[in-house]
C-alpha atoms as a PDB file:
ATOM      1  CA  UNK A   1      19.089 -19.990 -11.337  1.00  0.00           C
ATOM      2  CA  UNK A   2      22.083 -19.694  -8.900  1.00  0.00           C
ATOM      3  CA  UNK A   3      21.642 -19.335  -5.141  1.00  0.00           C
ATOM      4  CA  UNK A   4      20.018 -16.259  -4.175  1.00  0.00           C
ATOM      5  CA  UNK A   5      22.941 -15.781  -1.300  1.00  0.00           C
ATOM      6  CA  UNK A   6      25.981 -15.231  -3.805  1.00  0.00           C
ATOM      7  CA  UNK A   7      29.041 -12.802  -3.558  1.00  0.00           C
ATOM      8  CA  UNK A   8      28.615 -10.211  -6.185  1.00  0.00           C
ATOM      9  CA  UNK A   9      29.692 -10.540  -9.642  1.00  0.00           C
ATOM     10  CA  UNK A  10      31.905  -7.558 -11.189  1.00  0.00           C
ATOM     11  CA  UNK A  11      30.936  -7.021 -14.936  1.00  0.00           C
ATOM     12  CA  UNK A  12      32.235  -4.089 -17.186  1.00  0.00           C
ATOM     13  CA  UNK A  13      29.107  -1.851 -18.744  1.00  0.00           C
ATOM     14  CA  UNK A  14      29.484   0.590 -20.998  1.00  0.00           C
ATOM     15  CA  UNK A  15      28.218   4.196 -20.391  1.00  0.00           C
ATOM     16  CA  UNK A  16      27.958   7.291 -22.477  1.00  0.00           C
ATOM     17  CA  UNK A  17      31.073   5.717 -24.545  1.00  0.00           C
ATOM     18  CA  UNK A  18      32.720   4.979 -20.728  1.00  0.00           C
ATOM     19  CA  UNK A  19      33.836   1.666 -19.329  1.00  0.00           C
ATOM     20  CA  UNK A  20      32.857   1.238 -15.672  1.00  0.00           C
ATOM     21  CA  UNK A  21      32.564  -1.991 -13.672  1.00  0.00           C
ATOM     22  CA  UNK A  22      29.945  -2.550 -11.520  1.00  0.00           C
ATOM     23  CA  UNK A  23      29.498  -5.429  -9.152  1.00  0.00           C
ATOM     24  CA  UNK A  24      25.991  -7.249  -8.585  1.00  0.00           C
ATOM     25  CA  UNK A  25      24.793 -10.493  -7.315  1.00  0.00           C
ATOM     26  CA  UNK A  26      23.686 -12.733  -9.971  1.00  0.00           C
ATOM     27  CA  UNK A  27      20.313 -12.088  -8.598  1.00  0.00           C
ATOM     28  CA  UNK A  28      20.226  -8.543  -9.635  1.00  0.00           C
ATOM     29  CA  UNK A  29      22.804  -9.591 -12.935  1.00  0.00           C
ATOM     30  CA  UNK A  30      19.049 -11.394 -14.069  1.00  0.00           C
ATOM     31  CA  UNK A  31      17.148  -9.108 -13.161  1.00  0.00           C
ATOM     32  CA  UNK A  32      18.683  -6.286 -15.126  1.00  0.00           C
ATOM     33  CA  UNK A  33      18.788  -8.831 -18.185  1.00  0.00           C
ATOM     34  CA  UNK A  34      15.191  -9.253 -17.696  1.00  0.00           C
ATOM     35  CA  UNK A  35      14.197  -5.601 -17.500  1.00  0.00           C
ATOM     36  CA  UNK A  36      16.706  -4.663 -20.750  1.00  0.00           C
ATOM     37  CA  UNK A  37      15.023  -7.583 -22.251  1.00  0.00           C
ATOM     38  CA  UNK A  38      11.323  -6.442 -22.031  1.00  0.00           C
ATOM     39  CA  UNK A  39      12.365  -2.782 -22.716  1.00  0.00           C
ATOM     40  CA  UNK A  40      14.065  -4.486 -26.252  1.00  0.00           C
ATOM     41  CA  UNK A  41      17.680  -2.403 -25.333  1.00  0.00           C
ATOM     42  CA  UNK A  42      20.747  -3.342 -24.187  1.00  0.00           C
ATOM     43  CA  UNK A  43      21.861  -3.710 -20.955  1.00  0.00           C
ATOM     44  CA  UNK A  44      24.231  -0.867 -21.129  1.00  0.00           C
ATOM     45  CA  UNK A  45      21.516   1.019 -22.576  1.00  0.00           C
ATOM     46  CA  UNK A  46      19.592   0.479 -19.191  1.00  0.00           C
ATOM     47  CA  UNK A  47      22.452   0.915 -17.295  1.00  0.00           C
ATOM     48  CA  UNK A  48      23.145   4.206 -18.543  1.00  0.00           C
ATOM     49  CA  UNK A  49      19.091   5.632 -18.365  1.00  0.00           C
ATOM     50  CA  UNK A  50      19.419   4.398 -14.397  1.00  0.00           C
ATOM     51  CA  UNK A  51      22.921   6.582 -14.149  1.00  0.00           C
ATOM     52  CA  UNK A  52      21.535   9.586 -15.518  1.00  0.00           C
ATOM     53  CA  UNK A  53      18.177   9.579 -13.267  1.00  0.00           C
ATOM     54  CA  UNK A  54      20.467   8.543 -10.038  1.00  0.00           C
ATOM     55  CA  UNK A  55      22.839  11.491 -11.036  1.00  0.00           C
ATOM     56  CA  UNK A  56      19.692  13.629 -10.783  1.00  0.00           C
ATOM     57  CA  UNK A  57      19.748  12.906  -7.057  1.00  0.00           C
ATOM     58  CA  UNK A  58      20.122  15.388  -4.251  1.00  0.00           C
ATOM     59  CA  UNK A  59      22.652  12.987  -2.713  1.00  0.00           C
ATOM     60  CA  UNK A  60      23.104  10.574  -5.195  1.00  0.00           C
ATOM     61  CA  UNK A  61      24.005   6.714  -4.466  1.00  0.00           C
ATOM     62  CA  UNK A  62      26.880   4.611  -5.781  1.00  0.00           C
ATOM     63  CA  UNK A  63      25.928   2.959  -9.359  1.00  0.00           C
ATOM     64  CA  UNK A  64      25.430  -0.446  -8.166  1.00  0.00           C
ATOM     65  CA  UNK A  65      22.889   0.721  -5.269  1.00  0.00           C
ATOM     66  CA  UNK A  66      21.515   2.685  -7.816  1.00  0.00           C
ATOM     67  CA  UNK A  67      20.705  -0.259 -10.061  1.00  0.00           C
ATOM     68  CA  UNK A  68      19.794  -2.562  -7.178  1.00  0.00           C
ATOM     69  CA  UNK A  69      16.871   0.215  -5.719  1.00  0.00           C
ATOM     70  CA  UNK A  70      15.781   0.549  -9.351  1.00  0.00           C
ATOM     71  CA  UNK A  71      15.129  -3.222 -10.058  1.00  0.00           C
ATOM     72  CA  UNK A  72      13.304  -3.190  -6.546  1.00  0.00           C
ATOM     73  CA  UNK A  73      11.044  -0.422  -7.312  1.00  0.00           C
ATOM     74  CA  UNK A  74      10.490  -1.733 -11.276  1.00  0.00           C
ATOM     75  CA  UNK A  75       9.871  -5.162 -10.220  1.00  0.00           C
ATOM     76  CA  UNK A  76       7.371  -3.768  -7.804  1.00  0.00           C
ATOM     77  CA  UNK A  77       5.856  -1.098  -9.843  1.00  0.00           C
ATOM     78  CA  UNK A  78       2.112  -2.559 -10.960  1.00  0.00           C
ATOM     79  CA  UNK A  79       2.254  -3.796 -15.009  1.00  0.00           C
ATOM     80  CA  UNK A  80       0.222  -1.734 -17.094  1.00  0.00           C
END
């Protein structure tokens, strides 16, 4: 596992048939991995279900914050 204090990483996703790039640490690069992982989808796929509840927002955050308060929340969200 890299160093949790790492400049962020830009990576190109996919989105509704849309290139973006977002840029993460490697931190959150593994943690998005690991959630696509144990929903069995892409991370794209994952990518794009965070976009469309962030774009749902009343003021909604920038893609990569978007992701970032997501993983925080999952991580910490009790495993049925």
């Amino acid at each position: 596992m890299p160093p949790p204090y790492h400049p962020p990483v830009k990576r190109s996703v996919q989105i509704a048939g849309h290139k973006t790039s977002i840029s993460l640490e490697p931190l959150f690069w593994d943690m998005l991995k690991d959630a696509a992982d144990q929903r069995g989808i892409a991370i794209n796929a994952l990518v794009g279900r965070i976009d469309a509840e962030r774009i749902k927002a009343d003021t909604p955050p920038g893609l990569a914050g978007a992701i970032r308060v997501w993983l925080v929340t999952d991580a910490s969200a009790p495993n049925d």
